[in-house]
C-alpha atoms as a PDB file:
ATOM      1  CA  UNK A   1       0.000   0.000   0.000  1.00  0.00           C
ATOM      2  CA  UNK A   2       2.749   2.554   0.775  1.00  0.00           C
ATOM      3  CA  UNK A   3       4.325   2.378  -2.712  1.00  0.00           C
ATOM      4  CA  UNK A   4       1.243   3.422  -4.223  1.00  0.00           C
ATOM      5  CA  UNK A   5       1.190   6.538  -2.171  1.00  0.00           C
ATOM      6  CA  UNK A   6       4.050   7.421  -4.006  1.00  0.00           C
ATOM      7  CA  UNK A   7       3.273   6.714  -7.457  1.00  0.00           C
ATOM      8  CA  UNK A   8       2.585  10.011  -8.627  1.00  0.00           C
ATOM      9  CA  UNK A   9       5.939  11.600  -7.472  1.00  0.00           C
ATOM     10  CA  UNK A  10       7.169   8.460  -8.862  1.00  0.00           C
ATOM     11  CA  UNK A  11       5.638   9.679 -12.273  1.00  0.00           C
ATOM     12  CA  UNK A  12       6.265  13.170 -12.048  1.00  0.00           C
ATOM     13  CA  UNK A  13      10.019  12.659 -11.571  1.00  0.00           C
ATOM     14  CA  UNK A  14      10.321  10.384 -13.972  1.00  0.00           C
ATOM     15  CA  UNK A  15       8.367  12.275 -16.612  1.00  0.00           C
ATOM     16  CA  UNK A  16       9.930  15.539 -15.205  1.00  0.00           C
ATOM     17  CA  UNK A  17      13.467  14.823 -14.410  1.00  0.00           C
ATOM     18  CA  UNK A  18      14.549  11.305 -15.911  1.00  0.00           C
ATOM     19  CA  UNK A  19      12.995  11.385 -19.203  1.00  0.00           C
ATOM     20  CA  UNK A  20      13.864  14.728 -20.731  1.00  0.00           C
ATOM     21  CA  UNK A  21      17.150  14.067 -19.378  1.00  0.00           C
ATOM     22  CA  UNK A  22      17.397  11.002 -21.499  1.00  0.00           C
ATOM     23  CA  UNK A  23      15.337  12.654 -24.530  1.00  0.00           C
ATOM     24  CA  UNK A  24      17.734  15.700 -24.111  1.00  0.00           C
ATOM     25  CA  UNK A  25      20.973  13.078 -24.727  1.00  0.00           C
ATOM     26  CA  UNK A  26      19.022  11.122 -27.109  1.00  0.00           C
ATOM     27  CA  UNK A  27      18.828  14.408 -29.399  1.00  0.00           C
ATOM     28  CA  UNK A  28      22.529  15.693 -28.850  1.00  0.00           C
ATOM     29  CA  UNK A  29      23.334  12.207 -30.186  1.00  0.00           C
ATOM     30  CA  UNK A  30      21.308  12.504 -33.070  1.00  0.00           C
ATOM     31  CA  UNK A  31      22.794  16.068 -33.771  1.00  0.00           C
ATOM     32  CA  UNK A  32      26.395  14.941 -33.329  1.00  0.00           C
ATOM     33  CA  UNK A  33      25.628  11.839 -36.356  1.00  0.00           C
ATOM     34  CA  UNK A  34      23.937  14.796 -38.193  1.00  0.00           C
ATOM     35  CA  UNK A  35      27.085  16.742 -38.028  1.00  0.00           C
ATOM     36  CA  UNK A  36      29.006  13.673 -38.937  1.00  0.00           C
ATOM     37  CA  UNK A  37      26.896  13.014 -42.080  1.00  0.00           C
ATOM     38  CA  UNK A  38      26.436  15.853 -43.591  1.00  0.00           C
ATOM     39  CA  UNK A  39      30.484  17.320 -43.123  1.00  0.00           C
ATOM     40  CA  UNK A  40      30.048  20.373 -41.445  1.00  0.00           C
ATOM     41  CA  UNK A  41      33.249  20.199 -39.337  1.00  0.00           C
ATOM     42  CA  UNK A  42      35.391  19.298 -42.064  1.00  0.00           C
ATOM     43  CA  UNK A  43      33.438  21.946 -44.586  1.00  0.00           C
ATOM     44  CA  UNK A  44      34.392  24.239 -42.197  1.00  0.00           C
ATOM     45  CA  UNK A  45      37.509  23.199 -41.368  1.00  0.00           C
ATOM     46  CA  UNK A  46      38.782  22.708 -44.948  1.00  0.00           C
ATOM     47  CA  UNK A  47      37.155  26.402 -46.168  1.00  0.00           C
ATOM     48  CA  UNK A  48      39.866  27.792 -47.656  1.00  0.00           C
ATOM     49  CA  UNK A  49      41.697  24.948 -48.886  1.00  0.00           C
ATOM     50  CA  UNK A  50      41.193  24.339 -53.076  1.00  0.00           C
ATOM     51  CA  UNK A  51      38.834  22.060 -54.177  1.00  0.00           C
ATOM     52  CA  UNK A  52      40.135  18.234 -54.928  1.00  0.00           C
ATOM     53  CA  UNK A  53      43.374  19.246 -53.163  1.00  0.00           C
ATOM     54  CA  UNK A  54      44.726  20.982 -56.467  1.00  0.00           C
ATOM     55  CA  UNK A  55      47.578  22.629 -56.810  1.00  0.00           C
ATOM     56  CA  UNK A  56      49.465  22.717 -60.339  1.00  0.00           C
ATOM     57  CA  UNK A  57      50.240  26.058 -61.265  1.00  0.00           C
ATOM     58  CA  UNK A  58      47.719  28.186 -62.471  1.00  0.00           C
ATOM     59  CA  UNK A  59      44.470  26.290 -61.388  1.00  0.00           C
ATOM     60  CA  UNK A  60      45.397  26.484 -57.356  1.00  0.00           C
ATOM     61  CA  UNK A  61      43.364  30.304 -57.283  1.00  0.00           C
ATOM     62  CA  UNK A  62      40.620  28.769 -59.317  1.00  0.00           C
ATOM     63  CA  UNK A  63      40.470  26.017 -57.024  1.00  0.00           C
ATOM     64  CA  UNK A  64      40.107  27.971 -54.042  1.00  0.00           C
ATOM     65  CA  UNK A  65      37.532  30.325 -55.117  1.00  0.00           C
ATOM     66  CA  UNK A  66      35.504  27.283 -56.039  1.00  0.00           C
ATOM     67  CA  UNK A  67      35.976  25.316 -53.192  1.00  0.00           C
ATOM     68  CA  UNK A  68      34.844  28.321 -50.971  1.00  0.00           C
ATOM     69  CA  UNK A  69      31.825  28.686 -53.539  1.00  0.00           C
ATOM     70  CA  UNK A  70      30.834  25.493 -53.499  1.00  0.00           C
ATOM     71  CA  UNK A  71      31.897  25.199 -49.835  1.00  0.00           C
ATOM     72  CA  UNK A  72      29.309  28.241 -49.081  1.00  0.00           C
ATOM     73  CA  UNK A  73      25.901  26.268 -50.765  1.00  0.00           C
ATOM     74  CA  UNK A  74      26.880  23.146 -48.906  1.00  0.00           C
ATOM     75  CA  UNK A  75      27.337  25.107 -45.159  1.00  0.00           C
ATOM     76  CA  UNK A  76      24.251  27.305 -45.632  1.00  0.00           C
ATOM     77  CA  UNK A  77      22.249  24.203 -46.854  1.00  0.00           C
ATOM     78  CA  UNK A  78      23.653  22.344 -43.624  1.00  0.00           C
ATOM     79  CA  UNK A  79      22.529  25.081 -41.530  1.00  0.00           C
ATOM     80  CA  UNK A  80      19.279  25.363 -42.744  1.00  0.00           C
ATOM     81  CA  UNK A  81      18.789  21.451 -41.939  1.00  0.00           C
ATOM     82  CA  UNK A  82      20.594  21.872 -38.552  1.00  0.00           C
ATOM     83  CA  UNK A  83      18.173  24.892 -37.868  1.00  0.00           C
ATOM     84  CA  UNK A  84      14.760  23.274 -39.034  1.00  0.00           C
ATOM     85  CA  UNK A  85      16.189  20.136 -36.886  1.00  0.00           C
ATOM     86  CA  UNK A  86      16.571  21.853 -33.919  1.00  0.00           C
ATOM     87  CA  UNK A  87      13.290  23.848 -33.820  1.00  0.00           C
ATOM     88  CA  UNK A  88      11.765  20.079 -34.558  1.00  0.00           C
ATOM     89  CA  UNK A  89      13.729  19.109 -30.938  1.00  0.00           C
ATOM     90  CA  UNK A  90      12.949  21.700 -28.845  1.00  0.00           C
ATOM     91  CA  UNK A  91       9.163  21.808 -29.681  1.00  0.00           C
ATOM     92  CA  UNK A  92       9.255  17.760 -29.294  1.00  0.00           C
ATOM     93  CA  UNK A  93      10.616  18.866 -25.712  1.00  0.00           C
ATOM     94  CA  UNK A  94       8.426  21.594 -24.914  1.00  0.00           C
ATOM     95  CA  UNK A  95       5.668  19.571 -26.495  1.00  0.00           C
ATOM     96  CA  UNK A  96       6.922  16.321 -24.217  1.00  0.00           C
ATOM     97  CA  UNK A  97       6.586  18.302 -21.087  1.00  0.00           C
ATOM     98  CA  UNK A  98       3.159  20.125 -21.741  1.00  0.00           C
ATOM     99  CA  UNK A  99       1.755  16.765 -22.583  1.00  0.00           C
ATOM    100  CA  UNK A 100       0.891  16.067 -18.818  1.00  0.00           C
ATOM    101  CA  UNK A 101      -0.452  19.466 -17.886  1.00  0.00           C
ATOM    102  CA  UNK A 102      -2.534  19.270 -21.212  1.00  0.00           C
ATOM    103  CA  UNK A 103      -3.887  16.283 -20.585  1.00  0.00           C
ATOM    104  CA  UNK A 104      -5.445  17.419 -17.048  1.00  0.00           C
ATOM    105  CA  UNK A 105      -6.459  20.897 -18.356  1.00  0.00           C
ATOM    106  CA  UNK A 106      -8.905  18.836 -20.872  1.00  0.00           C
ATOM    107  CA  UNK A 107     -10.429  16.358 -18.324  1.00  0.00           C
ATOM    108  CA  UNK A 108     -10.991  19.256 -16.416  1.00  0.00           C
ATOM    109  CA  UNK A 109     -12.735  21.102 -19.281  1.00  0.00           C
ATOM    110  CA  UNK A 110     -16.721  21.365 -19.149  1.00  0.00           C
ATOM    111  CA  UNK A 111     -18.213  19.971 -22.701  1.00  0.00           C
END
Protein backbone atom coordinates (compact mmCIF):
# COMPACT_ATOMS: atom_id res chain seq x y z
CA UNK A 1 0.00 0.00 0.00
CA UNK A 2 2.75 2.55 0.78
CA UNK A 3 4.32 2.38 -2.71
CA UNK A 4 1.24 3.42 -4.22
CA UNK A 5 1.19 6.54 -2.17
CA UNK A 6 4.05 7.42 -4.01
CA UNK A 7 3.27 6.71 -7.46
CA UNK A 8 2.58 10.01 -8.63
CA UNK A 9 5.94 11.60 -7.47
CA UNK A 10 7.17 8.46 -8.86
CA UNK A 11 5.64 9.68 -12.27
CA UNK A 12 6.26 13.17 -12.05
CA UNK A 13 10.02 12.66 -11.57
CA UNK A 14 10.32 10.38 -13.97
CA UNK A 15 8.37 12.28 -16.61
CA UNK A 16 9.93 15.54 -15.20
CA UNK A 17 13.47 14.82 -14.41
CA UNK A 18 14.55 11.30 -15.91
CA UNK A 19 13.00 11.39 -19.20
CA UNK A 20 13.86 14.73 -20.73
CA UNK A 21 17.15 14.07 -19.38
CA UNK A 22 17.40 11.00 -21.50
CA UNK A 23 15.34 12.65 -24.53
CA UNK A 24 17.73 15.70 -24.11
CA UNK A 25 20.97 13.08 -24.73
CA UNK A 26 19.02 11.12 -27.11
CA UNK A 27 18.83 14.41 -29.40
CA UNK A 28 22.53 15.69 -28.85
CA UNK A 29 23.33 12.21 -30.19
CA UNK A 30 21.31 12.50 -33.07
CA UNK A 31 22.79 16.07 -33.77
CA UNK A 32 26.39 14.94 -33.33
CA UNK A 33 25.63 11.84 -36.36
CA UNK A 34 23.94 14.80 -38.19
CA UNK A 35 27.09 16.74 -38.03
CA UNK A 36 29.01 13.67 -38.94
CA UNK A 37 26.90 13.01 -42.08
CA UNK A 38 26.44 15.85 -43.59
CA UNK A 39 30.48 17.32 -43.12
CA UNK A 40 30.05 20.37 -41.45
CA UNK A 41 33.25 20.20 -39.34
CA UNK A 42 35.39 19.30 -42.06
CA UNK A 43 33.44 21.95 -44.59
CA UNK A 44 34.39 24.24 -42.20
CA UNK A 45 37.51 23.20 -41.37
CA UNK A 46 38.78 22.71 -44.95
CA UNK A 47 37.16 26.40 -46.17
CA UNK A 48 39.87 27.79 -47.66
CA UNK A 49 41.70 24.95 -48.89
CA UNK A 50 41.19 24.34 -53.08
CA UNK A 51 38.83 22.06 -54.18
CA UNK A 52 40.13 18.23 -54.93
CA UNK A 53 43.37 19.25 -53.16
CA UNK A 54 44.73 20.98 -56.47
CA UNK A 55 47.58 22.63 -56.81
CA UNK A 56 49.46 22.72 -60.34
CA UNK A 57 50.24 26.06 -61.27
CA UNK A 58 47.72 28.19 -62.47
CA UNK A 59 44.47 26.29 -61.39
CA UNK A 60 45.40 26.48 -57.36
CA UNK A 61 43.36 30.30 -57.28
CA UNK A 62 40.62 28.77 -59.32
CA UNK A 63 40.47 26.02 -57.02
CA UNK A 64 40.11 27.97 -54.04
CA UNK A 65 37.53 30.32 -55.12
CA UNK A 66 35.50 27.28 -56.04
CA UNK A 67 35.98 25.32 -53.19
CA UNK A 68 34.84 28.32 -50.97
CA UNK A 69 31.83 28.69 -53.54
CA UNK A 70 30.83 25.49 -53.50
CA UNK A 71 31.90 25.20 -49.84
CA UNK A 72 29.31 28.24 -49.08
CA UNK A 73 25.90 26.27 -50.76
CA UNK A 74 26.88 23.15 -48.91
CA UNK A 75 27.34 25.11 -45.16
CA UNK A 76 24.25 27.30 -45.63
CA UNK A 77 22.25 24.20 -46.85
CA UNK A 78 23.65 22.34 -43.62
CA UNK A 79 22.53 25.08 -41.53
CA UNK A 80 19.28 25.36 -42.74
CA UNK A 81 18.79 21.45 -41.94
CA UNK A 82 20.59 21.87 -38.55
CA UNK A 83 18.17 24.89 -37.87
CA UNK A 84 14.76 23.27 -39.03
CA UNK A 85 16.19 20.14 -36.89
CA UNK A 86 16.57 21.85 -33.92
CA UNK A 87 13.29 23.85 -33.82
CA UNK A 88 11.77 20.08 -34.56
CA UNK A 89 13.73 19.11 -30.94
CA UNK A 90 12.95 21.70 -28.84
CA UNK A 91 9.16 21.81 -29.68
CA UNK A 92 9.26 17.76 -29.29
CA UNK A 93 10.62 18.87 -25.71
CA UNK A 94 8.43 21.59 -24.91
CA UNK A 95 5.67 19.57 -26.49
CA UNK A 96 6.92 16.32 -24.22
CA UNK A 97 6.59 18.30 -21.09
CA UNK A 98 3.16 20.13 -21.74
CA UNK A 99 1.75 16.76 -22.58
CA UNK A 100 0.89 16.07 -18.82
CA UNK A 101 -0.45 19.47 -17.89
CA UNK A 102 -2.53 19.27 -21.21
CA UNK A 103 -3.89 16.28 -20.58
CA UNK A 104 -5.44 17.42 -17.05
CA UNK A 105 -6.46 20.90 -18.36
CA UNK A 106 -8.91 18.84 -20.87
CA UNK A 107 -10.43 16.36 -18.32
CA UNK A 108 -10.99 19.26 -16.42
CA UNK A 109 -12.73 21.10 -19.28
CA UNK A 110 -16.72 21.36 -19.15
CA UNK A 111 -18.21 19.97 -22.70
Amino acid sequence: MNGYVLLPLLFLKFWYIDSPRELIGYFLSFNHAFLQLFSLPVLLSTFFKPLKNEYREGLVGFSRIMGMIIKSWFITVDLMILVILLVIEIAAVIAFLAFPVATVWLLSQKL
